[in-house]
Protein backbone atom coordinates (compact mmCIF):
# COMPACT_ATOMS: atom_id res chain seq x y z
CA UNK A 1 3.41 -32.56 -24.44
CA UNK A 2 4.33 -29.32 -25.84
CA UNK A 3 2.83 -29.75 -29.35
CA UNK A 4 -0.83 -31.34 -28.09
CA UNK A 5 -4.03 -28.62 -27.90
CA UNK A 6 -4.59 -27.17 -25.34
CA UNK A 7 -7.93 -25.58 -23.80
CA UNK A 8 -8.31 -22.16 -23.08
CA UNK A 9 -11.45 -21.31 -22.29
CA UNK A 10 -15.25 -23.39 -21.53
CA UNK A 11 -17.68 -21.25 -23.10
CA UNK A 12 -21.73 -21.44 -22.02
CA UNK A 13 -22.77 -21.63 -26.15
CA UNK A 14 -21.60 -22.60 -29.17
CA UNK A 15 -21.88 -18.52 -30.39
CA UNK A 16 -19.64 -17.56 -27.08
CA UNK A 17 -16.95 -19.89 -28.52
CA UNK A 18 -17.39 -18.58 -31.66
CA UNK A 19 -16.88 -15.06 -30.81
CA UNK A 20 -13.67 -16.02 -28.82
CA UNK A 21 -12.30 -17.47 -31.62
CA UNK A 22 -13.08 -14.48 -34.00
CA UNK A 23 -11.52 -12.27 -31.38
CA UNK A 24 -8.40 -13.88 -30.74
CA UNK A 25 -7.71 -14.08 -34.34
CA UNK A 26 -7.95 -10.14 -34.66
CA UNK A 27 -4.95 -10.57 -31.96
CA UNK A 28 -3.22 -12.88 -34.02
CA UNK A 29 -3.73 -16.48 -32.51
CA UNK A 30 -5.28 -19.43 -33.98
CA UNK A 31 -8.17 -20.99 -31.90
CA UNK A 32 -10.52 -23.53 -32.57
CA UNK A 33 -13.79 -24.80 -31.20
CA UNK A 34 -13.74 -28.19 -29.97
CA UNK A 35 -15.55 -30.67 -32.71
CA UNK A 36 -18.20 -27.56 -33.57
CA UNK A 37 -20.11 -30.10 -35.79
CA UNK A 38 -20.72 -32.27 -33.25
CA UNK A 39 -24.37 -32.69 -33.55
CA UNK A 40 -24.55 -32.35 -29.41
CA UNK A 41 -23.01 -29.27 -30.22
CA UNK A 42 -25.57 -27.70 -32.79
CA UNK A 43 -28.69 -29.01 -31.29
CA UNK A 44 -28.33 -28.77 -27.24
CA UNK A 45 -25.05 -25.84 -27.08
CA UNK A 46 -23.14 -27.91 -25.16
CA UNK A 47 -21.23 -31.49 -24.97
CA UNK A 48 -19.55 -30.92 -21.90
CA UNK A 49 -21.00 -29.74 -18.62
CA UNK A 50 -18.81 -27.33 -18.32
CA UNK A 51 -19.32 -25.72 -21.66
CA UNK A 52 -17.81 -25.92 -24.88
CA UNK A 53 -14.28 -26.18 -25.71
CA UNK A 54 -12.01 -23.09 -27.19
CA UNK A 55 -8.45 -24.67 -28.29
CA UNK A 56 -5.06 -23.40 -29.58
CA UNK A 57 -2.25 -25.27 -30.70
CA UNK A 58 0.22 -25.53 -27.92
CA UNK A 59 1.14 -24.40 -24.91
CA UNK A 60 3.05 -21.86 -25.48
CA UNK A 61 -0.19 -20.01 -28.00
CA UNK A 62 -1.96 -21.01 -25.08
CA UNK A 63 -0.53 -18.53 -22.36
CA UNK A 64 -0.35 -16.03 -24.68
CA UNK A 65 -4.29 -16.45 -25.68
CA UNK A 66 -5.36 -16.80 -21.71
CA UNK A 67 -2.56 -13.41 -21.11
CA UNK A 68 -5.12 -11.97 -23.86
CA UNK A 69 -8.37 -13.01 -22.50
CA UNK A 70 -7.34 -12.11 -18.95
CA UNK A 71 -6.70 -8.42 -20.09
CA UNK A 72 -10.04 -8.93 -21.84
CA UNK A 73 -11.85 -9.61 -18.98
CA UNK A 74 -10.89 -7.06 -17.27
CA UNK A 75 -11.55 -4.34 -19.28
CA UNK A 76 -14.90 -5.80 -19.12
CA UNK A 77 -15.33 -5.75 -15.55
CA UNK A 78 -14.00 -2.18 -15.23
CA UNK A 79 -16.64 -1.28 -17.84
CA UNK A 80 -19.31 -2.84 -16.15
CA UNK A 81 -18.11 -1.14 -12.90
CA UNK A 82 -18.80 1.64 -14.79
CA UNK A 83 -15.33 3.23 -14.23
CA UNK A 84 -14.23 6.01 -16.21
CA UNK A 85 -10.48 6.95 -17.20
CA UNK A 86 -9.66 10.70 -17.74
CA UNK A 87 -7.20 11.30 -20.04
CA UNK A 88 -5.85 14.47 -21.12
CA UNK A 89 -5.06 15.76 -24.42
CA UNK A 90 -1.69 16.62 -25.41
CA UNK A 91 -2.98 18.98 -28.22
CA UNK A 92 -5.48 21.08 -26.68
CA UNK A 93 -4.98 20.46 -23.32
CA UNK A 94 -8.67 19.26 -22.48
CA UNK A 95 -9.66 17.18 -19.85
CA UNK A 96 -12.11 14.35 -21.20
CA UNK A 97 -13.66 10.76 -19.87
CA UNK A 98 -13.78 7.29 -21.09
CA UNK A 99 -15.48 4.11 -20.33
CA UNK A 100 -12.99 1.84 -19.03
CA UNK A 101 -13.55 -0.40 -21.34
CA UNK A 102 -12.00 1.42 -23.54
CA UNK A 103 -8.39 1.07 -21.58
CA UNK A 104 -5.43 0.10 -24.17
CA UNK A 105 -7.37 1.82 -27.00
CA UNK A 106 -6.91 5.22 -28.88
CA UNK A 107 -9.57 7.44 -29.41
CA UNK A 108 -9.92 10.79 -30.91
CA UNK A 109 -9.80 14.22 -29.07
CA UNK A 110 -13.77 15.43 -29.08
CA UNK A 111 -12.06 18.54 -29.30
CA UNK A 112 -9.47 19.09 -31.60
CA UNK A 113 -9.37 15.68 -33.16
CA UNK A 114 -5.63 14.72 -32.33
CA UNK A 115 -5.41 10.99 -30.86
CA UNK A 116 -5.45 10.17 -27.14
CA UNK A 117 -4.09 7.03 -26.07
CA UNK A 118 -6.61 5.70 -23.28
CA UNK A 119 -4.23 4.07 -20.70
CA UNK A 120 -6.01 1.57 -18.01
């Protein structure tokens, strides 16, 4: 059914899911752990073998949250590549290098300070 929860993600501890949560509020989608006070939960990390539960609302949140974490994930697996991105700056015309990590963010111009948009 469209209105049931759905899970997005099995994470290995309770402070994994926790972090997920916190982060895909910053992009603006409600997610819950499953049944967090589960004493299972608190005392062991897990209730499920395959971790614990991260849940939205719907199906609809929930393509938009696993869209969000699959972007996620692979920023972080360019950054632990160790792949850089060179971007260069409109203002000064430098040449400069960033962590790939830091794809889809802006960052400021070590030289002359104007903003650089750090495309992946």
């Amino acid at each position: 059914m469209a209105n049931e929860p759905v899970c997005i993600r099995h994470a290995a501890t309770l402070e994994e899911a926790s972090i997920i949560v916190a982060w895909l509020a910053e992009n603006d989608v409600d997610a819950k752990i499953a049944d967090p006070d589960n004493p299972g939960v608190m005392a062991f990390g897990v209730t499920d073998p395959e971790g614990i539960e991260v849940y939205v609302k719907d199906d609809e949140t929930a393509a938009r949250a696993k869209a969000l974490l699959r972007e996620h994930d692979a920023r972080d697996r360019a950054a632990d590549d160790g792949d850089e991105l060179t971007v260069t700056c409109e203002g000064c015309g430098g040449t400069f290098h960033f962590p790939a990590g830091q794809a889809g963010t802006t960052q400021e111009c070590p030289e002359c300070g104007a903003y650089l948009d750090v495309a992946g």
